[in-house]
Protein backbone atom coordinates (compact mmCIF):
# COMPACT_ATOMS: atom_id res chain seq x y z
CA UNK A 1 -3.25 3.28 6.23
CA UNK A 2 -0.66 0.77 7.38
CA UNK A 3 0.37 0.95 11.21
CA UNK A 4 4.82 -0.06 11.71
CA UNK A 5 2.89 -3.09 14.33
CA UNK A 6 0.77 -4.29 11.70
CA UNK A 7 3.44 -4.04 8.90
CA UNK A 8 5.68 -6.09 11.76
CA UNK A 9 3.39 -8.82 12.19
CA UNK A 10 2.81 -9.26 8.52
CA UNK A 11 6.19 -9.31 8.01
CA UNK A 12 6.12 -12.54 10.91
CA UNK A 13 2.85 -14.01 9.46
CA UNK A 14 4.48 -14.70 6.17
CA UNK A 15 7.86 -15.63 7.76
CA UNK A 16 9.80 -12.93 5.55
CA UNK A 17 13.03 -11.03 7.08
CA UNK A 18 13.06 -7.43 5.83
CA UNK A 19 15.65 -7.79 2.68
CA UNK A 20 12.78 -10.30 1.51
CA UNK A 21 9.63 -7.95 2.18
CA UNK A 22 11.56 -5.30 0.35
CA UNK A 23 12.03 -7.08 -2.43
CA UNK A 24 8.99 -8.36 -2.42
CA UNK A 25 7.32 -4.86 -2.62
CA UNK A 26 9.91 -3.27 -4.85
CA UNK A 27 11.10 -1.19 -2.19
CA UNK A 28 15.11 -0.37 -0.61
CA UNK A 29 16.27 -2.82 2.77
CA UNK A 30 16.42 0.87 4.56
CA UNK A 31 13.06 1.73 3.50
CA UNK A 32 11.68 -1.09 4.90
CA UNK A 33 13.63 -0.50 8.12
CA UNK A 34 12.68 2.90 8.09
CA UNK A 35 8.89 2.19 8.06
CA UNK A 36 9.15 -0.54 10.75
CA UNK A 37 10.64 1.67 12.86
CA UNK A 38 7.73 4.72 12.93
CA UNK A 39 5.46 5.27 15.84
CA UNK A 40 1.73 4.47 14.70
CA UNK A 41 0.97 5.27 11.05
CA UNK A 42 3.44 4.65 8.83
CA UNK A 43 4.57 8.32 6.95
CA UNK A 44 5.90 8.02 3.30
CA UNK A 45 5.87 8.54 0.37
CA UNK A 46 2.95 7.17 -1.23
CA UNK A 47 3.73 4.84 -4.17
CA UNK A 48 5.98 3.38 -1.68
CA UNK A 49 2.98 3.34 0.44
CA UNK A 50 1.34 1.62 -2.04
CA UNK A 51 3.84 -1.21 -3.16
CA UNK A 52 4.55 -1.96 0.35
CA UNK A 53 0.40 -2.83 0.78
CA UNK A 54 0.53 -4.21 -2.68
CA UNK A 55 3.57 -6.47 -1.85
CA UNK A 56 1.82 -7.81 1.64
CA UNK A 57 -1.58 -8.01 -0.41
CA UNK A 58 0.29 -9.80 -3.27
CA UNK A 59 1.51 -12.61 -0.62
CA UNK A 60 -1.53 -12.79 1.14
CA UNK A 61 -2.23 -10.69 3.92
CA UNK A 62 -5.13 -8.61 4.24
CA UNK A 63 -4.82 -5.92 6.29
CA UNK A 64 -7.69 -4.52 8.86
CA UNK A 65 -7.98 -1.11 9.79
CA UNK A 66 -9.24 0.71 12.48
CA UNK A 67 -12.91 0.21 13.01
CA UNK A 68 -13.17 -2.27 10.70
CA UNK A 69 -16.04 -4.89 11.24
CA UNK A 70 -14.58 -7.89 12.65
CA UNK A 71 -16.33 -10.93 14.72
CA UNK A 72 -13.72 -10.22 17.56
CA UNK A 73 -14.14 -6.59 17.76
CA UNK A 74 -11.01 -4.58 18.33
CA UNK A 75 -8.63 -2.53 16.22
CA UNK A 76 -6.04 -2.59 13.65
CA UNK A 77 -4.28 -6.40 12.55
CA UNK A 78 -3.68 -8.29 10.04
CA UNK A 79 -5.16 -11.71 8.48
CA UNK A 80 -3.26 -14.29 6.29
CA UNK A 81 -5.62 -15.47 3.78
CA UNK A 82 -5.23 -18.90 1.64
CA UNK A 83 -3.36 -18.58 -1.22
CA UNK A 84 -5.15 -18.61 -4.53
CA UNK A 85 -5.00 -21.70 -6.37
CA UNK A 86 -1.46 -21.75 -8.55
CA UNK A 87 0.00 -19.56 -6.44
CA UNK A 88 4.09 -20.25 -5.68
CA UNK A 89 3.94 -18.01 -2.27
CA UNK A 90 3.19 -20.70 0.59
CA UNK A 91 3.14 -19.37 4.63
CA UNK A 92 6.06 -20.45 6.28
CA UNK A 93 6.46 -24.15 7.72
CA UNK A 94 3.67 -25.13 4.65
CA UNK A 95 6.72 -25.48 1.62
């Protein structure tokens, strides 16, 4: 599961504007907007569920879900990992 605040600050973590992450994942510019804009846990469909976590995965960022073990405790977020060897995607400021 995929809160709209986490898929937000992915979105910032890998410097993307909306028409981008929705290309990215395959996905419609309202779709995108659509999901941003829920309250908590993002409703969908879910193989637009799934290429939107595929898309953020794909680029990088590894989500963390409720409960999840993490050395600072605390809830939901999201983690920009390094980018595997060969990989074009860069974070932004790092081109």
């Amino acid at each position: 599961m995929i809160t709209a605040a986490q898929l937000r600050a992915a979105r910032a973590l890998l410097g993307l504007d909306q028409r981008a992450l929705a290309a990215l994942s395959g996905l419609s510019l309202p779709t995108i907007q659509r999901m941003e804009a829920s309250d908590g846990v993002i409703r969908g469909n879910v193989d637009s569920l799934m290429k939107l976590v595929g898309g953020l995965e794909a680029a990088g960022v590894e989500l963390i879900g409720e409960g999840a073990v993490s050395e600072a405790g605390g809830g939901r977020g999201v983690r920009l990992r390094v980018p595997p060897p060969g990989s074009a995607w860069r974070p932004a400021g790092e081109e």
